[in-house]
Protein backbone atom coordinates (compact mmCIF):
# COMPACT_ATOMS: atom_id res chain seq x y z
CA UNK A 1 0.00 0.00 0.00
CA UNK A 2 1.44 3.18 -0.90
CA UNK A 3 2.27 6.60 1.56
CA UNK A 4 -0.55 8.26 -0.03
CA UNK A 5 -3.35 5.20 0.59
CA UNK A 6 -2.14 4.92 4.16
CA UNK A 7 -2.94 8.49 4.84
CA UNK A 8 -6.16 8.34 3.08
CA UNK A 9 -7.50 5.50 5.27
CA UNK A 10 -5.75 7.56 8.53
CA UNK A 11 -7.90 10.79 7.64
CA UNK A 12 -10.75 8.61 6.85
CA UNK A 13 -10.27 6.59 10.73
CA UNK A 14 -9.66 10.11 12.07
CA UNK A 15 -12.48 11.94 10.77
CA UNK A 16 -14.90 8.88 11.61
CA UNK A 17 -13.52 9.24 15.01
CA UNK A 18 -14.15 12.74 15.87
CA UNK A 19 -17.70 12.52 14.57
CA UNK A 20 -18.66 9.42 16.24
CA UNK A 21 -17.44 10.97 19.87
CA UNK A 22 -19.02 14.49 19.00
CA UNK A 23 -22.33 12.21 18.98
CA UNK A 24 -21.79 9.96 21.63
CA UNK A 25 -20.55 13.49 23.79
CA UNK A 26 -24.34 15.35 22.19
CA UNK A 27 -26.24 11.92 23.56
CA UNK A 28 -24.47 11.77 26.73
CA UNK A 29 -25.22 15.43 27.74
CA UNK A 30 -27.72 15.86 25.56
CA UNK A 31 -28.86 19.08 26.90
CA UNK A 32 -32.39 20.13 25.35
CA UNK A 33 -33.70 15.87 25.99
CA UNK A 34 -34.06 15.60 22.46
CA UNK A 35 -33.08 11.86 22.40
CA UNK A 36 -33.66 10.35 25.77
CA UNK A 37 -34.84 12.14 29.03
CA UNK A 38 -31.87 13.70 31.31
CA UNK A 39 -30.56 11.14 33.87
CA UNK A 40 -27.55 13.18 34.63
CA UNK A 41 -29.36 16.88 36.00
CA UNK A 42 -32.37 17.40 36.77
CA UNK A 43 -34.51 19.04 34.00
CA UNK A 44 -35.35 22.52 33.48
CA UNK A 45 -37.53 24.95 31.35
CA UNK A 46 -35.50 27.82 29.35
CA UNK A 47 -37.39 30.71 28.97
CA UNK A 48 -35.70 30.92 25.59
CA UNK A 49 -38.81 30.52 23.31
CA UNK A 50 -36.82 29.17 20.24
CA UNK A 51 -36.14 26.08 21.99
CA UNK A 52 -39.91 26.06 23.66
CA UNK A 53 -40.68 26.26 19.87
CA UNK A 54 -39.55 23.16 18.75
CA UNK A 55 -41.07 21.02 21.39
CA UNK A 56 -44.54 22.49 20.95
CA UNK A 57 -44.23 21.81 16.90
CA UNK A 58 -43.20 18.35 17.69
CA UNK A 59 -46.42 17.58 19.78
């Protein structure tokens, strides 16, 4: 395999990497609940009403 394959398949490794622990990091925290409810904190209510939004356009 030549220099160029090898760092190809590194970057590739490397960028699958940083992805897959930027989503396992956003489902750990996962601070607006969007995927599981919060076992970590306790929940809370933002009065921010873009994020209120979202959750009333879901239901």
């Amino acid at each position: 395999m030549s220099i160029a394959a090898r760092n190809v398949i590194r970057l590739l490794v490397a960028t699958a990497a940083i992805i897959l622990s930027a989503a396992l990091l956003n489902f750990t925290v996962d601070p607006l609940q969007l995927f599981r409810p919060a076992r970590l904190f306790a929940a809370m209510y933002s009065s921010d009403s873009r994020m209120q939004d979202a959750g009333l356009i879901r239901s």
